[in-house]
Protein backbone atom coordinates (compact mmCIF):
# COMPACT_ATOMS: atom_id res chain seq x y z
CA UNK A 1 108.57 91.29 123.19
CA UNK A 2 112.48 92.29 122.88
CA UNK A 3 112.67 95.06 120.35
CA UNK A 4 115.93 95.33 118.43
CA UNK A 5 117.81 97.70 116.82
CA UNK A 6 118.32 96.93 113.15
CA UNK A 7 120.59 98.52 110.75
CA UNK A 8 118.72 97.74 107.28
CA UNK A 9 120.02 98.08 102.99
CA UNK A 10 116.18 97.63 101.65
CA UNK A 11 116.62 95.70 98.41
CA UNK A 12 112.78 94.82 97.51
CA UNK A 13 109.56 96.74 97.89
CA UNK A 14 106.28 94.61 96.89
CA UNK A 15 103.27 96.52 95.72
CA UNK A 16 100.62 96.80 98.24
CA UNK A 17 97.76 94.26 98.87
CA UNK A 18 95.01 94.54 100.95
CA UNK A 19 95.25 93.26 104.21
CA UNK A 20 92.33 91.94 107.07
CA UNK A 21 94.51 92.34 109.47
CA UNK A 22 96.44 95.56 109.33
CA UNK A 23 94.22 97.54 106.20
CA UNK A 24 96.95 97.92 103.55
CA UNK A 25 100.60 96.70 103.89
CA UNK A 26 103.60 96.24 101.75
CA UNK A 27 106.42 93.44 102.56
CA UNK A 28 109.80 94.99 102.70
CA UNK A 29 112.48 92.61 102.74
CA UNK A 30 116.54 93.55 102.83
CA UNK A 31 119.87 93.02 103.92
CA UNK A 32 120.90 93.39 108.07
CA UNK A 33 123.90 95.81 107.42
CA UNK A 34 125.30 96.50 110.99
CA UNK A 35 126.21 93.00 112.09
CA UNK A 36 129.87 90.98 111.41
CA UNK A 37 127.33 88.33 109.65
CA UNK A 38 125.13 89.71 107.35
CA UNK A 39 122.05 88.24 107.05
CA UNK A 40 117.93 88.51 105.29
CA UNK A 41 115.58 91.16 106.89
CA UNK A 42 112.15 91.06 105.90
CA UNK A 43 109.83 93.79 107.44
CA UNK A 44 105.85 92.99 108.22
CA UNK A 45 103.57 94.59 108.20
CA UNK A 46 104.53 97.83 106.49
CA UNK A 47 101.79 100.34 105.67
CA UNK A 48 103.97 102.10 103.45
CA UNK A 49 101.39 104.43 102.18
CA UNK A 50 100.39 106.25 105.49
CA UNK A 51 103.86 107.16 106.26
CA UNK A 52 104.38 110.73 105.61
CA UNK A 53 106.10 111.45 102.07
CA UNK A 54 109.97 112.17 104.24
CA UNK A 55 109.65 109.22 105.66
CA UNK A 56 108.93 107.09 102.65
CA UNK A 57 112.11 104.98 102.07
CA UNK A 58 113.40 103.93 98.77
CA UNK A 59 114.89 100.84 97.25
CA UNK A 60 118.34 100.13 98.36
CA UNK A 61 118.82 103.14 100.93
CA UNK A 62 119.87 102.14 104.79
CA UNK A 63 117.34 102.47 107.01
CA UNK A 64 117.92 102.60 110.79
CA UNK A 65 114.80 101.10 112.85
CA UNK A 66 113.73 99.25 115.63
CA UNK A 67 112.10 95.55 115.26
CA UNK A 68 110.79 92.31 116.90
CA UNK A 69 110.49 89.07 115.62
CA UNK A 70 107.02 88.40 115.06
CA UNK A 71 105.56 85.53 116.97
CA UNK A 72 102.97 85.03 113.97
CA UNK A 73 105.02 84.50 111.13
CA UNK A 74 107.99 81.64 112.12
CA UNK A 75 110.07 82.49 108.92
CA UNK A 76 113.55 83.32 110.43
CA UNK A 77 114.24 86.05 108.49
CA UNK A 78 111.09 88.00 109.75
CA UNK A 79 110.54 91.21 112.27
CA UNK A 80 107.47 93.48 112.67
CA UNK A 81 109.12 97.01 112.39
CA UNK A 82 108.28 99.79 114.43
CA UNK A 83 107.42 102.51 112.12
CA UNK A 84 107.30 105.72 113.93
CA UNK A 85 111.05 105.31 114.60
CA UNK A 86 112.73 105.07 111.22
CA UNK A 87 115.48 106.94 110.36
CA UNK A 88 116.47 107.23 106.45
CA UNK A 89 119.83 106.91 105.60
CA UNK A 90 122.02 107.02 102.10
CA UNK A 91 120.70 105.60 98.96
CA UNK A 92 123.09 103.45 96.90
CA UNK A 93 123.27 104.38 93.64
CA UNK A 94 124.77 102.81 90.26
CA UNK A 95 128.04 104.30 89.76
CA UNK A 96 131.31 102.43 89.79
CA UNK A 97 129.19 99.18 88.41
CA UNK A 98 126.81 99.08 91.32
CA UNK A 99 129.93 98.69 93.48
CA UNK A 100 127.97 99.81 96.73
CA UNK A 101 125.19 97.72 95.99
CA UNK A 102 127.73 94.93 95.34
CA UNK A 103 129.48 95.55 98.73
CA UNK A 104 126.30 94.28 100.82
CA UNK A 105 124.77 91.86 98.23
CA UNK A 106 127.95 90.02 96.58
CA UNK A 107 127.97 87.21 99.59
CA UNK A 108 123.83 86.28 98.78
CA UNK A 109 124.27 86.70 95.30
CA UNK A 110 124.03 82.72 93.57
CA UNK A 111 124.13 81.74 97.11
CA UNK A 112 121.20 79.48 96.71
CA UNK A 113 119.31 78.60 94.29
CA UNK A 114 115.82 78.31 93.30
CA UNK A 115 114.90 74.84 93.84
CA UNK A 116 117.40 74.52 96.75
CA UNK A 117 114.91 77.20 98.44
CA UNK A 118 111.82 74.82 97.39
CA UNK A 119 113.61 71.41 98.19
CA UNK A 120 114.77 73.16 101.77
CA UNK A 121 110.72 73.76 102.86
CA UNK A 122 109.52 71.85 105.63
CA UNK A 123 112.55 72.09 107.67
CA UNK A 124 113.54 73.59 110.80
CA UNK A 125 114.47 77.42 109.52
CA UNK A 126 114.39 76.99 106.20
CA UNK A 127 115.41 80.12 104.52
CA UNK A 128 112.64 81.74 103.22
CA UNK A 129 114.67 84.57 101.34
CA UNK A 130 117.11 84.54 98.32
CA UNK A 131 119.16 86.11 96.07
CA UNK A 132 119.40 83.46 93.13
CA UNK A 133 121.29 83.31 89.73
CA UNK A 134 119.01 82.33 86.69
CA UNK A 135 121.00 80.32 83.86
CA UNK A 136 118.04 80.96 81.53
CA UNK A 137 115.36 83.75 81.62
CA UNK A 138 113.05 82.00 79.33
CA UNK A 139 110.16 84.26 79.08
CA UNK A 140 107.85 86.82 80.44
CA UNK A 141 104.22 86.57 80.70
CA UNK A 142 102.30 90.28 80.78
CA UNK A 143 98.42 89.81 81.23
CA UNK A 144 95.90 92.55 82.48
CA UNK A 145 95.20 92.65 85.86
CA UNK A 146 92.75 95.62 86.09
CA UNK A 147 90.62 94.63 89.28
CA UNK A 148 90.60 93.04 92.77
CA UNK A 149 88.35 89.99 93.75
CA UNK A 150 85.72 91.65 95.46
CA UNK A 151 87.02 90.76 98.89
CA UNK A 152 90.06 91.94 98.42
CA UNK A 153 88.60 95.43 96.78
CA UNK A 154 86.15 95.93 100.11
CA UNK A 155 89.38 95.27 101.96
CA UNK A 156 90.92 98.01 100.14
CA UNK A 157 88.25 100.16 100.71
CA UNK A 158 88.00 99.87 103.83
CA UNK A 159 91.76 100.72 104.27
CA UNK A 160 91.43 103.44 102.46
CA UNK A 161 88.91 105.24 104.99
CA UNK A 162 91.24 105.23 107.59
CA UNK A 163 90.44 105.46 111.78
CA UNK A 164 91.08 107.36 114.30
CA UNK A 165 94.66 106.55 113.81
CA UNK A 166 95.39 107.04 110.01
CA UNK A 167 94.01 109.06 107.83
CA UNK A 168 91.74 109.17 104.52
CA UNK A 169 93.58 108.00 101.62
CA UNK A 170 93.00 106.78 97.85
CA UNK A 171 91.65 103.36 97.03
CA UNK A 172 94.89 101.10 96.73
CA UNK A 173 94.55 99.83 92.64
CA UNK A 174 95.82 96.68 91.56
CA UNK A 175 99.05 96.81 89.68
CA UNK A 176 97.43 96.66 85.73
CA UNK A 177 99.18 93.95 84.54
CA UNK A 178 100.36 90.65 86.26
CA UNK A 179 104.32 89.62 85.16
CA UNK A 180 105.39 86.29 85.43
CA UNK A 181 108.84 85.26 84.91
CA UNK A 182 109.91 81.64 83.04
CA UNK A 183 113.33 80.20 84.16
CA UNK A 184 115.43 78.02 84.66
CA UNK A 185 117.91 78.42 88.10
CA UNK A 186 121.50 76.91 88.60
CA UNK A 187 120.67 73.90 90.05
CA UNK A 188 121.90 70.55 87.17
CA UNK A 189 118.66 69.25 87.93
CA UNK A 190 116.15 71.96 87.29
CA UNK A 191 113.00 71.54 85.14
CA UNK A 192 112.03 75.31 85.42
CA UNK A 193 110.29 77.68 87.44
CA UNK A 194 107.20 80.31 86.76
CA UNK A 195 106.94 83.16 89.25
CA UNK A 196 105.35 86.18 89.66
CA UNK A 197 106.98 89.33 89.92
CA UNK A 198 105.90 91.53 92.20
CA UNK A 199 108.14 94.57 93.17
CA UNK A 200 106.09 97.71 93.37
CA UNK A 201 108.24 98.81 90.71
CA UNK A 202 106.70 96.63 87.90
CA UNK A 203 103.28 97.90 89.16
CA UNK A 204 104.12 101.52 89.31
CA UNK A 205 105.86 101.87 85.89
CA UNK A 206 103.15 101.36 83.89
CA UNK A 207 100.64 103.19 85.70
CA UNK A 208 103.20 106.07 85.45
CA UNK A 209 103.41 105.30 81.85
CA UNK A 210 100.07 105.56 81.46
CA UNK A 211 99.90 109.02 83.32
CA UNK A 212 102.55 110.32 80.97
CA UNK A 213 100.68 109.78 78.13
CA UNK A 214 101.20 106.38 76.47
CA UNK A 215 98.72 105.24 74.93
CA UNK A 216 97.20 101.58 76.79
CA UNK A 217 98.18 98.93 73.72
CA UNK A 218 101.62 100.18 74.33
CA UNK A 219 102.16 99.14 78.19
CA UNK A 220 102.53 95.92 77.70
CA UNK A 221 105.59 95.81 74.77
CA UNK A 222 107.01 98.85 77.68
CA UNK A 223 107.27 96.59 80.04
CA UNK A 224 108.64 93.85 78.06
CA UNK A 225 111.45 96.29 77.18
CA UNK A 226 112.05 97.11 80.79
CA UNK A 227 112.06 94.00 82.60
CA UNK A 228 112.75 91.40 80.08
CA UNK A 229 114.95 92.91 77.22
CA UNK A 230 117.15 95.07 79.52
CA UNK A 231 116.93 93.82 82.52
CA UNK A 232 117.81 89.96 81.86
CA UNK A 233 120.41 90.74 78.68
CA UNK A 234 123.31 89.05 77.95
CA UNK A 235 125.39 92.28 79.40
CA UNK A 236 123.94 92.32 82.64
CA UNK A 237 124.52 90.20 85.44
CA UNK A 238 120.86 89.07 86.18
CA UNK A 239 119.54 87.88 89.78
CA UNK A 240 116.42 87.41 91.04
CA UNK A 241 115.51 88.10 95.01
CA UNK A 242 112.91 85.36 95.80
CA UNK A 243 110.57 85.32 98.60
CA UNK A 244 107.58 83.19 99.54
CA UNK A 245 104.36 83.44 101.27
CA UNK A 246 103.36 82.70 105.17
CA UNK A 247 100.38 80.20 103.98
CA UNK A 248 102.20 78.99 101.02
CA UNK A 249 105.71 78.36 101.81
CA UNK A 250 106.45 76.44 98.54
CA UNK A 251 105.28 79.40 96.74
CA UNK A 252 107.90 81.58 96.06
CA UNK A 253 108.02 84.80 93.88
CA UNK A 254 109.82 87.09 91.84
CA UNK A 255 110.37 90.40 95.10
CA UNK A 256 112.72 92.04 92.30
CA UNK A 257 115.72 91.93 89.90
CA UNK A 258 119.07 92.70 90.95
CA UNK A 259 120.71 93.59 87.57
CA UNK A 260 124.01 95.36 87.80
CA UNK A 261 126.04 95.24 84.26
CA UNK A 262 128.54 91.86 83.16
CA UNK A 263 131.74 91.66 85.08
CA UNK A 264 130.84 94.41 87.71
CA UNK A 265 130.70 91.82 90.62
CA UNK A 266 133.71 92.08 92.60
CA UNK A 267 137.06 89.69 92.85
CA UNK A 268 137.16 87.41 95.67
CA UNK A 269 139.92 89.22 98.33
CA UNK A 270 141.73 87.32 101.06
CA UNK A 271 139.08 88.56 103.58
CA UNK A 272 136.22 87.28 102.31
């Protein structure tokens, strides 16, 4: 298979699920930074935990890598990276009202919109990747989610004992508590849409949380605070990267928020 070069802004990071194919992965997904056209990225398999701790990436820093499209998985936007050749690059950070972050994202950004991406299934290369505006965040769901089916926690374990190639880890953990976003997207006709979210973010925080000291009734309201009452306020600029699943096509979710602060985007200039 031709490998490519790819020059890669990682925007979303999904926890990590149990896999029976490759142990333990993590879909990456992202923005292809070193072409005149930018375009969706999304990295599979990823087996984010048995990279060593330099090498572990972070949300919206460039990553230089080598790829191939994967001849299993006929979304167009996705590539099986080769991991022992990634090179970590700058992180873009907040200042200036997320104007680097803005630089790479502001042509995707209400691009599409949610039901477009639903209505578009079933066609030859529908898009399977987007960066869409909500006009209403209605509500978000928090329930526990404290254990695996029991296939998917002997697939974990499993993973977790590593081979000759990887080695010994800790048994992955579900993230504790399952978010679900209610919204409504751009499009006149919408009747509303229920996703998951599942960055590794939202599963991390509140097991940090919880680490820190916080008591377990209080997770819930914490994350609440964090993804629903700051992160989709009236003075920020709320979008929602969707993605959706090999077997499932229709069913998108929630890969993360893109939330930079009202009236940071950046004016239309004659080049654009």
């Amino acid at each position: 298979m031709f490998e490519e070069r790819l020059r890669l802004l990682v925007t979303v990071k999904a926890y990590p699920q149990p896999s029976r194919t490759y142990g333990e992965t993590v879909c990456v997904a992202g923005v292809r930074v070193d072409t005149s056209v930018p375009s969706w990225i999304r990295l599979y398999p990823v087996a984010y935990r048995d990279l060593a701790f330099i090498d572990r990436f972070k949300k919206y820093q460039i990553l230089d890598l080598r790829a191939f499209r994967s001849s299993s998985d006929q979304r167009p936007e996705s590539y099986k990276p080769n991991i022992s050749a990634i090179i970590l690059g700058d992180t873009l950070g907040t200042g200036r009202g997320w104007r680097e972050r803005w630089k790479h994202l502001n042509p995707f950004a209400g691009a599409t919109t949610a039901c477009e991406l639903l209505a578009r299934q079933g066609t030859p290369a529908a898009p399977s990747l987007g960066l869409i505006k909500p006009r209403e965040v209605t509500t978000l769901d928090i329930e526990p989610n404290d254990t695996f089916s029991e296939d998917k926690q002997r697939l974990a374990e499993l993973a977790a004992a590593g081979d000759l190639f990887t080695v010994e880890r800790s048994v992955l953990e579900p993230a504790p508590y399952r978010l679900k976003y209610h919204y409504f997207c751009m499009d006149p006709g919408c009747k509303g849409h229920t996703q998951s979210l599942i960055d590794w973010e939202a599963g991390e925080a509140a097991r940090n949380w919880k680490q820190s000291g916080y008591a377990e009734r209080e997770l819930p309201e914490r994350l609440r605070r964090k993804f629903f009452d700051q992160m989709c306020a009236t003075d920020r600029d709320t979008y929602f990267f969707l993605g959706n699943q090999h077997q499932h096509p229709k069913g998108f979710l929630v890969l993360g928020v893109f939330w930079p602060p009202a009236g940071s985007r950046p004016a239309p200039t004659l080049f654009d």
